[in-house]
PDB file of N, CA and C in Angstrom:
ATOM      1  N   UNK A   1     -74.332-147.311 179.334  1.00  0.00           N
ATOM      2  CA  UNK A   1     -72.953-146.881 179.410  1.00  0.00           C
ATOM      3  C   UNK A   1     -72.867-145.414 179.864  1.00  0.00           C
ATOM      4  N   UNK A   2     -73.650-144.297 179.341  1.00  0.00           N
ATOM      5  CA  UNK A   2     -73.657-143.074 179.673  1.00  0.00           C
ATOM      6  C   UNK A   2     -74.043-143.160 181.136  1.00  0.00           C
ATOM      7  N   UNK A   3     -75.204-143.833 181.744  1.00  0.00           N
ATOM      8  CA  UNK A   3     -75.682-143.647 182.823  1.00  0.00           C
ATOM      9  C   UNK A   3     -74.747-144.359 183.775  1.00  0.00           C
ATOM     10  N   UNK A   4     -73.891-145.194 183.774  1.00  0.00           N
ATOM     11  CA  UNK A   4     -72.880-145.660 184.405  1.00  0.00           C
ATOM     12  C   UNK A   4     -71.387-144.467 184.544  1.00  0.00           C
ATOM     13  N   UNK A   5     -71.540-143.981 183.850  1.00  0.00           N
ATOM     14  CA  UNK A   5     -69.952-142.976 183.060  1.00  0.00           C
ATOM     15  C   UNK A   5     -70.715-141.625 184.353  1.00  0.00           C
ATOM     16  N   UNK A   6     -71.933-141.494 184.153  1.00  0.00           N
ATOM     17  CA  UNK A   6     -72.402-140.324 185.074  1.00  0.00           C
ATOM     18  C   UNK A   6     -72.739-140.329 186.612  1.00  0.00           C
ATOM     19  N   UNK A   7     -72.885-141.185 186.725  1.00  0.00           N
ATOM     20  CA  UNK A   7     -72.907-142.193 188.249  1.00  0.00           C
ATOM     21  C   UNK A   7     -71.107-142.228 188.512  1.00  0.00           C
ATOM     22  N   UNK A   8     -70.234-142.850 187.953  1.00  0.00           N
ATOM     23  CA  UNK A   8     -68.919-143.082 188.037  1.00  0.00           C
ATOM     24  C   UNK A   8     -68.308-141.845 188.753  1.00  0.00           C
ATOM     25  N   UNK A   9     -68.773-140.576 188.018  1.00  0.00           N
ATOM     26  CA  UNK A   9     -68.521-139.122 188.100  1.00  0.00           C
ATOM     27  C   UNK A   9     -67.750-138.463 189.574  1.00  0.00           C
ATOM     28  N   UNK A  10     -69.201-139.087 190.290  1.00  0.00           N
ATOM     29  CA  UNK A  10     -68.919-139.043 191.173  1.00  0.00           C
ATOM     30  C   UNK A  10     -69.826-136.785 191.398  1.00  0.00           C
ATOM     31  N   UNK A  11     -68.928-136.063 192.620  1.00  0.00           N
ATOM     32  CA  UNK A  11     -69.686-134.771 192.686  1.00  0.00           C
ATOM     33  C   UNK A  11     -68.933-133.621 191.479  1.00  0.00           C
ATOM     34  N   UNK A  12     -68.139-134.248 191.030  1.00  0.00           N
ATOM     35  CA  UNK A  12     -67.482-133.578 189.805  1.00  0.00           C
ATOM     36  C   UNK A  12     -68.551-133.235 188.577  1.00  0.00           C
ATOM     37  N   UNK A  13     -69.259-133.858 188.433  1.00  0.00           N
ATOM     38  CA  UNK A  13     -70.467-134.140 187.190  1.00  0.00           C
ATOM     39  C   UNK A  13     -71.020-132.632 187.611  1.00  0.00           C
ATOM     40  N   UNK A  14     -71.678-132.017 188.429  1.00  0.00           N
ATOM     41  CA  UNK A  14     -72.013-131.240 188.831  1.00  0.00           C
ATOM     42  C   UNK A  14     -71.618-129.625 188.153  1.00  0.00           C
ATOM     43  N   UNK A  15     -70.248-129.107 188.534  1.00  0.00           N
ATOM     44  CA  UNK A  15     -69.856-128.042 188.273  1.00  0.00           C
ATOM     45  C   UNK A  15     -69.296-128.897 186.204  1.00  0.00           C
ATOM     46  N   UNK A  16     -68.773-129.541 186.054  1.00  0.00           N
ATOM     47  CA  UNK A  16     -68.775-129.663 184.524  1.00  0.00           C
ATOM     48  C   UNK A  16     -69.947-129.517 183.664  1.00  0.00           C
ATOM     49  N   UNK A  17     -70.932-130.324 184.592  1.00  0.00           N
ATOM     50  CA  UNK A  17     -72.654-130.272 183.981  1.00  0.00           C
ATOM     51  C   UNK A  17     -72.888-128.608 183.216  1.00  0.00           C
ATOM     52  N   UNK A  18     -72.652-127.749 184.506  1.00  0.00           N
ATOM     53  CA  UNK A  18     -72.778-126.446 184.434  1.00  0.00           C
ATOM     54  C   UNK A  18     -72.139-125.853 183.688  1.00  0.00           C
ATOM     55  N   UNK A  19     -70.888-126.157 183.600  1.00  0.00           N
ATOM     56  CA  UNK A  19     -69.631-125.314 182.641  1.00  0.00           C
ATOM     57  C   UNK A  19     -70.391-125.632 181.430  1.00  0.00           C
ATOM     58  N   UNK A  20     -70.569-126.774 181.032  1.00  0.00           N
ATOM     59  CA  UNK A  20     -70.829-127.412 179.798  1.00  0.00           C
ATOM     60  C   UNK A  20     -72.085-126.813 178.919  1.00  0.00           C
ATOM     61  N   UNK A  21     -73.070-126.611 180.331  1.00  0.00           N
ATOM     62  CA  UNK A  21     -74.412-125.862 179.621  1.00  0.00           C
ATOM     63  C   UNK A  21     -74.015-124.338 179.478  1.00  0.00           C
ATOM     64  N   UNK A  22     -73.119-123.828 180.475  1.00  0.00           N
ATOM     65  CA  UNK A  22     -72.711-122.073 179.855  1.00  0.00           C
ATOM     66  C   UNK A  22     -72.505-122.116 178.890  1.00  0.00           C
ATOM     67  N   UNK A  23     -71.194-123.054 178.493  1.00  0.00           N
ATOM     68  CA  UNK A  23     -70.511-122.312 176.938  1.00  0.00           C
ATOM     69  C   UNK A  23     -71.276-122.501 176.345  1.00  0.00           C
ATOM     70  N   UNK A  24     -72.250-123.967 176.350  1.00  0.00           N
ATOM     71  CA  UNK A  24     -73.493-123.895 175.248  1.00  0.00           C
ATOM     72  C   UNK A  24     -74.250-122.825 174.951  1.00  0.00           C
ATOM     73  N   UNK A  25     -74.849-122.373 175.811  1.00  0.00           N
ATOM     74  CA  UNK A  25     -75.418-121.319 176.004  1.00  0.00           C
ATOM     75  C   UNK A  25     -75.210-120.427 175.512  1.00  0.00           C
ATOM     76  N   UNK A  26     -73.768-119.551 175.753  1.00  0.00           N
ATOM     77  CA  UNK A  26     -73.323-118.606 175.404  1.00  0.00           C
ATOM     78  C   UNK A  26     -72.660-118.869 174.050  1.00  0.00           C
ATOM     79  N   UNK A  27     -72.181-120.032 173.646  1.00  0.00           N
ATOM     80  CA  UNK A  27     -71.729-119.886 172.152  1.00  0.00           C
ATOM     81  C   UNK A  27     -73.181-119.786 171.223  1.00  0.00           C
ATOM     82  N   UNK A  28     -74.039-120.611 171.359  1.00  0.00           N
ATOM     83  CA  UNK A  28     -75.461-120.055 170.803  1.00  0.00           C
ATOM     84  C   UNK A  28     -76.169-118.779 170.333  1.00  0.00           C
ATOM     85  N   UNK A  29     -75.602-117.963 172.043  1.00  0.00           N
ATOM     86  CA  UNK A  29     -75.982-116.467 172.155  1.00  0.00           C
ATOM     87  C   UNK A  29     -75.242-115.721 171.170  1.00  0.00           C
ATOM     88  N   UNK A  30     -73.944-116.204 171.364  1.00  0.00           N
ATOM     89  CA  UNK A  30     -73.136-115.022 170.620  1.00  0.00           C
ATOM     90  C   UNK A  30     -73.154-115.092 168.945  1.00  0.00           C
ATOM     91  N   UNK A  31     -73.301-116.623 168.785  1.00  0.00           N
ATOM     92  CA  UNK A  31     -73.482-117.220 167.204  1.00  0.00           C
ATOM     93  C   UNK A  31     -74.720-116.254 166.554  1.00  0.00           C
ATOM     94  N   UNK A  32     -75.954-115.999 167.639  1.00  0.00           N
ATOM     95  CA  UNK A  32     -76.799-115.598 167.074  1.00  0.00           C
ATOM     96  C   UNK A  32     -77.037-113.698 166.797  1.00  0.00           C
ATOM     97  N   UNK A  33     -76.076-113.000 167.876  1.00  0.00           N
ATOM     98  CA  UNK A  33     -75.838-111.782 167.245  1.00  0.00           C
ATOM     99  C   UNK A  33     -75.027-112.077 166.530  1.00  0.00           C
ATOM    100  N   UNK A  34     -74.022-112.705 166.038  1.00  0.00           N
ATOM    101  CA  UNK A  34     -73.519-112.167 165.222  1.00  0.00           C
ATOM    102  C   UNK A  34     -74.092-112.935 163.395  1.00  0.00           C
ATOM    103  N   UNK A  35     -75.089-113.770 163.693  1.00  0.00           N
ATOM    104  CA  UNK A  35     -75.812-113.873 162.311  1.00  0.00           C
ATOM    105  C   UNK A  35     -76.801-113.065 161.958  1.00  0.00           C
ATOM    106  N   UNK A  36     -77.398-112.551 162.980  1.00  0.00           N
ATOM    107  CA  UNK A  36     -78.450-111.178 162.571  1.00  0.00           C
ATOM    108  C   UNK A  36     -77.396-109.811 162.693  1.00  0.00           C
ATOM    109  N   UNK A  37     -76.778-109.553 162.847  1.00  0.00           N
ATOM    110  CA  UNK A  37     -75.669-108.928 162.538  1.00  0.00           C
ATOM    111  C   UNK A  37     -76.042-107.257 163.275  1.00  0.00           C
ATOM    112  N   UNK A  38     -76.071-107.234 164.481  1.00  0.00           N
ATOM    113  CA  UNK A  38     -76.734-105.922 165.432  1.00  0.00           C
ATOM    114  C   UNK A  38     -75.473-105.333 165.151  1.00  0.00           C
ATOM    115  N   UNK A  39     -75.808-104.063 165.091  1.00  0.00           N
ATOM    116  CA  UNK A  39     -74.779-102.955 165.652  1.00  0.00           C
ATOM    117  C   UNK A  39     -74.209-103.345 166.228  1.00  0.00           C
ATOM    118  N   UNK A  40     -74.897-103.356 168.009  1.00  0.00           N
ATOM    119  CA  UNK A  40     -73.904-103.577 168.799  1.00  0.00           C
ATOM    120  C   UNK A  40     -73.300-105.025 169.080  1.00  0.00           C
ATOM    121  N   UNK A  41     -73.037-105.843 168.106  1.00  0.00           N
ATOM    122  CA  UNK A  41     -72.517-107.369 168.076  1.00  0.00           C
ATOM    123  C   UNK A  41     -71.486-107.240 168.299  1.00  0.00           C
ATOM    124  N   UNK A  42     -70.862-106.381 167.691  1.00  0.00           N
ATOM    125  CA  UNK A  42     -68.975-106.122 167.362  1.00  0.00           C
ATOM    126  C   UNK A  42     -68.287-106.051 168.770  1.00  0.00           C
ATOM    127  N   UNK A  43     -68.922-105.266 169.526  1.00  0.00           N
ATOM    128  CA  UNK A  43     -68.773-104.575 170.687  1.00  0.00           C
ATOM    129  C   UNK A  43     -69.184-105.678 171.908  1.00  0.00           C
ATOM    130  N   UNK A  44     -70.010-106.320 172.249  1.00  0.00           N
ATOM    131  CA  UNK A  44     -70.493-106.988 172.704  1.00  0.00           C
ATOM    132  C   UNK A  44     -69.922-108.634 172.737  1.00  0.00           C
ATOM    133  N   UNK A  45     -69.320-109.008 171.639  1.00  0.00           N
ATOM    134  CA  UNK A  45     -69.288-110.809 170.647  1.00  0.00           C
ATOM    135  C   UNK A  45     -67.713-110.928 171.704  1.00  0.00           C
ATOM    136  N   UNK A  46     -67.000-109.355 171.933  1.00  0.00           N
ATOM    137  CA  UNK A  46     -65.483-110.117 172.086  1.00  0.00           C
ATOM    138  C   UNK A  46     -65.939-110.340 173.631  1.00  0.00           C
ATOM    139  N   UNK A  47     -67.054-109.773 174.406  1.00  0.00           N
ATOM    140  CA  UNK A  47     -67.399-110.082 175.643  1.00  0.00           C
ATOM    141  C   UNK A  47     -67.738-111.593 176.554  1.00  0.00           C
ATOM    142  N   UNK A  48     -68.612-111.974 175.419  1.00  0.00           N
ATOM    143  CA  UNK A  48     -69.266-112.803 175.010  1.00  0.00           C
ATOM    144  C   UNK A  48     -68.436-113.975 174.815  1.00  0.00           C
ATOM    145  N   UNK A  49     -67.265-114.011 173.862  1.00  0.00           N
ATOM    146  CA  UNK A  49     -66.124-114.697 173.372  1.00  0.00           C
ATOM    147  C   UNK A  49     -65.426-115.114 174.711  1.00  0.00           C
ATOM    148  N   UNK A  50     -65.234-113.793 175.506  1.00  0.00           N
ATOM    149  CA  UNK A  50     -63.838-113.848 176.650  1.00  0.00           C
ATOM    150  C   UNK A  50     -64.959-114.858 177.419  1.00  0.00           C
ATOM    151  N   UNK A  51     -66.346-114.468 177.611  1.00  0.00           N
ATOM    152  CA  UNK A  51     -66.967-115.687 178.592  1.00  0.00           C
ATOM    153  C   UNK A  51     -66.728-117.132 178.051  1.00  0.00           C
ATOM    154  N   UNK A  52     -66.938-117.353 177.169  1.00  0.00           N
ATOM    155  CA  UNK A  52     -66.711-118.859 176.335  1.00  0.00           C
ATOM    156  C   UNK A  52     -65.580-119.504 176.751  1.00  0.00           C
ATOM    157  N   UNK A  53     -65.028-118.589 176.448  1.00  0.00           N
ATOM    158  CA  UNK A  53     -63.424-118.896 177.226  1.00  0.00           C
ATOM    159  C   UNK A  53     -63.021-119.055 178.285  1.00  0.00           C
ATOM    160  N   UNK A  54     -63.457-118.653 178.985  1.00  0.00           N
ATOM    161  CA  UNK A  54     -63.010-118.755 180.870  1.00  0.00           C
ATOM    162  C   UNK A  54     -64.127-119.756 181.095  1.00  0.00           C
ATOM    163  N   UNK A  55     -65.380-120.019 180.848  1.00  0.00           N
ATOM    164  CA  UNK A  55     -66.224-121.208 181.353  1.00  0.00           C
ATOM    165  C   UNK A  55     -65.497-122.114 180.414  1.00  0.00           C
ATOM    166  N   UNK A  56     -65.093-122.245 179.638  1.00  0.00           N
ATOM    167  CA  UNK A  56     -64.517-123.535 179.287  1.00  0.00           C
ATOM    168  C   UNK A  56     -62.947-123.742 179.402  1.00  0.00           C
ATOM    169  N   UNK A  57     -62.078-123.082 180.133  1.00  0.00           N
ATOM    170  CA  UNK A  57     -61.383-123.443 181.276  1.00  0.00           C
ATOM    171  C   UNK A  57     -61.513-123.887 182.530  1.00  0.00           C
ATOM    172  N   UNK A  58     -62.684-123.002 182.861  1.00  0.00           N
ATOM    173  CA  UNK A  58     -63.156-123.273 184.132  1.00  0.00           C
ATOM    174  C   UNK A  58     -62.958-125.639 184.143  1.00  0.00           C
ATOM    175  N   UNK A  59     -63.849-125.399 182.886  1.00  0.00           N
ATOM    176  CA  UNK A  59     -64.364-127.052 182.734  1.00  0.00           C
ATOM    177  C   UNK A  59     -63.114-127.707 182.971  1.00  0.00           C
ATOM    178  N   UNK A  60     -61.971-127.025 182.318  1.00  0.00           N
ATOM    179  CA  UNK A  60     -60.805-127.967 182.056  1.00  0.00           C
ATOM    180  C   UNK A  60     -60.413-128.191 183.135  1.00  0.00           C
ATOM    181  N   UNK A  61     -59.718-127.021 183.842  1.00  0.00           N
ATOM    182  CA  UNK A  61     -59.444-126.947 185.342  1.00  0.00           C
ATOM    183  C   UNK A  61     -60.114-128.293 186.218  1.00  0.00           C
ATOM    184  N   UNK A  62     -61.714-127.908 186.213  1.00  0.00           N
ATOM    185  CA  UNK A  62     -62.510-128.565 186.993  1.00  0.00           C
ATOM    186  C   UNK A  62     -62.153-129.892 186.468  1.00  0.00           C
ATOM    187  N   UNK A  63     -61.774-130.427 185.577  1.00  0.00           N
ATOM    188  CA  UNK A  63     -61.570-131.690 184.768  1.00  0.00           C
ATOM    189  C   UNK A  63     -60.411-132.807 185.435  1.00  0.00           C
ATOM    190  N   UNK A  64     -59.558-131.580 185.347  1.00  0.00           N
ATOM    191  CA  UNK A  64     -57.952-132.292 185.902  1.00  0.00           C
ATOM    192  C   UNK A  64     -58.259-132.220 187.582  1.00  0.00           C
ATOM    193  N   UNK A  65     -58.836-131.541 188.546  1.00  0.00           N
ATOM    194  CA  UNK A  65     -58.944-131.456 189.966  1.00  0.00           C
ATOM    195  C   UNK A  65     -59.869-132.619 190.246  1.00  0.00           C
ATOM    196  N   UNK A  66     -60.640-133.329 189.243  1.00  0.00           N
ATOM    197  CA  UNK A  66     -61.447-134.236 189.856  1.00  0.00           C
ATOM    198  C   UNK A  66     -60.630-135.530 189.606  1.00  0.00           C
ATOM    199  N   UNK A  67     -59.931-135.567 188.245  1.00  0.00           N
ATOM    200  CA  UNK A  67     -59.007-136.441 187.761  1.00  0.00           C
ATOM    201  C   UNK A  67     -57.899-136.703 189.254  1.00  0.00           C
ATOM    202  N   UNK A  68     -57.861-135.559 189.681  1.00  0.00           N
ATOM    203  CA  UNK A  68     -56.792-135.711 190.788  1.00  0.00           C
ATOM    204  C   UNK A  68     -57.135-136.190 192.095  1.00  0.00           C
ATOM    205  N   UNK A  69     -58.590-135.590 192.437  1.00  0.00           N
ATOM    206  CA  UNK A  69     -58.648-136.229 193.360  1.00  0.00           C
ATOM    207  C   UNK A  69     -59.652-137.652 193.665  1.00  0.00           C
ATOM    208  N   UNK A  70     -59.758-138.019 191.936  1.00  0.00           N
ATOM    209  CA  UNK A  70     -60.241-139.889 191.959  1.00  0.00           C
ATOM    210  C   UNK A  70     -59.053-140.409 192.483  1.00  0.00           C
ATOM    211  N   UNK A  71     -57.936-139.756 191.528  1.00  0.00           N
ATOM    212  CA  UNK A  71     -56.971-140.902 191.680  1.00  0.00           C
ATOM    213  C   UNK A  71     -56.707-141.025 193.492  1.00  0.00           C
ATOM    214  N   UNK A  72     -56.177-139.830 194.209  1.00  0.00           N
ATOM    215  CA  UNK A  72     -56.262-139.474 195.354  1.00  0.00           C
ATOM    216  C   UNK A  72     -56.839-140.570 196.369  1.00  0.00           C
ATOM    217  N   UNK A  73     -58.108-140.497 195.989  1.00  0.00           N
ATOM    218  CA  UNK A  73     -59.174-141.133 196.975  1.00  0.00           C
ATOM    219  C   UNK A  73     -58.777-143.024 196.317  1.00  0.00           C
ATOM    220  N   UNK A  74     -58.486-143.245 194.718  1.00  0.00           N
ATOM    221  CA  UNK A  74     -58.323-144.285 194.408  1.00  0.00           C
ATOM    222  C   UNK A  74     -57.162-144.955 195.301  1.00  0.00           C
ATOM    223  N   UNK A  75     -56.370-144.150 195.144  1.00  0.00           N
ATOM    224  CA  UNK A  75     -54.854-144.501 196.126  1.00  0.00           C
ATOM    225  C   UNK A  75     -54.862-145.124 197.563  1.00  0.00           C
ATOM    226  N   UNK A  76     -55.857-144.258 197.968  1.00  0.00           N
ATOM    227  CA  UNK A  76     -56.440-144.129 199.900  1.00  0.00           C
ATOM    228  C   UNK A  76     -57.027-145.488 199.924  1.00  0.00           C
ATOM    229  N   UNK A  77     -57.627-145.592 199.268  1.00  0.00           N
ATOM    230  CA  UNK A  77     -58.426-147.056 199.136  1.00  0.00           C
ATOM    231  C   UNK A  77     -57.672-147.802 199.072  1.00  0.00           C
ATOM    232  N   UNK A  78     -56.798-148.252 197.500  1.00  0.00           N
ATOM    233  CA  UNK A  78     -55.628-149.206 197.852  1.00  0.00           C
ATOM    234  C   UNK A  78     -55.056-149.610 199.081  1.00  0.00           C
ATOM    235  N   UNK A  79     -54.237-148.321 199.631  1.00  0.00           N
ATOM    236  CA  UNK A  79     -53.704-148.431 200.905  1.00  0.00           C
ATOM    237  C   UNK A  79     -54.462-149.167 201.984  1.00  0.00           C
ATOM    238  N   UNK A  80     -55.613-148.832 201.892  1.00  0.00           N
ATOM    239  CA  UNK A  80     -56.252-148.713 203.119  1.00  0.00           C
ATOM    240  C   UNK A  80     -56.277-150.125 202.489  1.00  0.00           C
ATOM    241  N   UNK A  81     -56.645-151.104 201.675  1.00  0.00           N
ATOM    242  CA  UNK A  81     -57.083-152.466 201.763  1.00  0.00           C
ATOM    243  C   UNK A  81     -55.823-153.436 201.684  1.00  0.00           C
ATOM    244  N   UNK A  82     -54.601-152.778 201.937  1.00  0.00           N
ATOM    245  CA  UNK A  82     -53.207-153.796 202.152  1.00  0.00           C
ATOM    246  C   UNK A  82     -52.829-154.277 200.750  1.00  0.00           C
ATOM    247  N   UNK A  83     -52.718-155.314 200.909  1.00  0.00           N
ATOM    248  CA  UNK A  83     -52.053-156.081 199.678  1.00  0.00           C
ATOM    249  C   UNK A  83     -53.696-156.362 198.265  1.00  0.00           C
ATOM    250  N   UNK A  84     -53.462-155.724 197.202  1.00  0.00           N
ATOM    251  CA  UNK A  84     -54.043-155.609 196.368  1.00  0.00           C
ATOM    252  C   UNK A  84     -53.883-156.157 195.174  1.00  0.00           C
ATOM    253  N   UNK A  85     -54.829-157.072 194.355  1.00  0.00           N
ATOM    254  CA  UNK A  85     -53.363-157.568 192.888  1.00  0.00           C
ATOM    255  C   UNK A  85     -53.946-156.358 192.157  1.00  0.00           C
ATOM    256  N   UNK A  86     -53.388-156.508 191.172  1.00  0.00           N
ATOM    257  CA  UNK A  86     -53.504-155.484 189.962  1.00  0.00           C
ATOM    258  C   UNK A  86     -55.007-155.468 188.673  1.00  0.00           C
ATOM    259  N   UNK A  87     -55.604-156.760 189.017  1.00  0.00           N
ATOM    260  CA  UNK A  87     -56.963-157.063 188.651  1.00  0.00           C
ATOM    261  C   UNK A  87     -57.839-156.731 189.016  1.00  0.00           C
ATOM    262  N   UNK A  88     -57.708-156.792 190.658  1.00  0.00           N
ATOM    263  CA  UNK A  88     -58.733-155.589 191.476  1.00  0.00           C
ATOM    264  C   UNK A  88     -58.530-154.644 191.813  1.00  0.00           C
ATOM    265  N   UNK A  89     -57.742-153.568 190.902  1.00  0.00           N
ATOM    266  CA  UNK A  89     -57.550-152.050 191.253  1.00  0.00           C
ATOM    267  C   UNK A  89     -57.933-151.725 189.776  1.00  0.00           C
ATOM    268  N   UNK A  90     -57.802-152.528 188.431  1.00  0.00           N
ATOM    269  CA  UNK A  90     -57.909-152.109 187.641  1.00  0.00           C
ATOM    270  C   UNK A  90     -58.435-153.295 187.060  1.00  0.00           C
ATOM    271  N   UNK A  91     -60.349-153.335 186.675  1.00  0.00           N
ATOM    272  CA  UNK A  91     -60.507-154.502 186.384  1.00  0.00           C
ATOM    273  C   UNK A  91     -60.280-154.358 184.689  1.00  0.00           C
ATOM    274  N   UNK A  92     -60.221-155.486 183.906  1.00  0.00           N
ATOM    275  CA  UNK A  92     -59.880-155.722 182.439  1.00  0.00           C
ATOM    276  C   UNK A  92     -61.717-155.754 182.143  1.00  0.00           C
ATOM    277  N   UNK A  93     -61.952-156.434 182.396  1.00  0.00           N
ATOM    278  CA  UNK A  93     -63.498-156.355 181.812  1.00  0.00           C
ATOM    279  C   UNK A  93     -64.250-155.308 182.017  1.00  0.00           C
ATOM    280  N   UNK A  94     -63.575-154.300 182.973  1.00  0.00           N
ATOM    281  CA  UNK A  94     -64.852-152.791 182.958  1.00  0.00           C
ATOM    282  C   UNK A  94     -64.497-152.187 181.303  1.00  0.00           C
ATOM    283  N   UNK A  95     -63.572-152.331 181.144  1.00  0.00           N
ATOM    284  CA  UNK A  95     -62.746-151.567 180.086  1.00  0.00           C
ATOM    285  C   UNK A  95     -63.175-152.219 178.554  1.00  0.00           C
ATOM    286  N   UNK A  96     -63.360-152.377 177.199  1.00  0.00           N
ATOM    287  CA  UNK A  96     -63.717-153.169 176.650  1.00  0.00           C
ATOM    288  C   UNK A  96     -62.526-153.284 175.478  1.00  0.00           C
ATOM    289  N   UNK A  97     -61.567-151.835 175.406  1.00  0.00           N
ATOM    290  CA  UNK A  97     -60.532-151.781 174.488  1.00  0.00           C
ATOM    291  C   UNK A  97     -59.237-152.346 175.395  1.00  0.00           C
TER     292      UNK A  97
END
């Protein structure tokens, strides 16, 4: 299921992949000055913080632009194949809920 969901993705997987490993990254980093508790943590953590934050917009952003342009390209397709029923644009059995 995961390896299908990541294949599905399509070139979007890519820049989320990345977003996903920054904030990791950096929430780790910053978790860890501020449990050994450096001087300069205080000074440094809201830096650190503002990055967390903008890479994980970044993700969101990147989230809804790929959302937009599946559907996009989903649409083009429709069109492009004429008369479509509603079973083969949206199958019931990919889905399991």
């Amino acid at each position: 299921m995961i390896a299908e969901l990541w294949v599905d993705m399509g070139f979007i997987r890519l820049p989320l992949s990345f977003s996903l490993l920054v904030v990791v990254l950096l929430a780790l980093w910053s978790t860890a000055q501020l449990v050994r508790g450096e001087p300069a943590a205080d000074q440094s953590t809201k830096a650190w913080i503002d990055a967390i934050l903008f890479w994980g917009l970044f993700a969101g952003v990147t989230g809804v632009l790929g959302t937009l342009v599946g559907i996009i390209v989903g649409a083009r397709a429709i069109e492009a194949a004429g008369e479509v029923s509603s079973a083969l644009a949206w199958p019931a059995s990919r889905w399991p809920c």
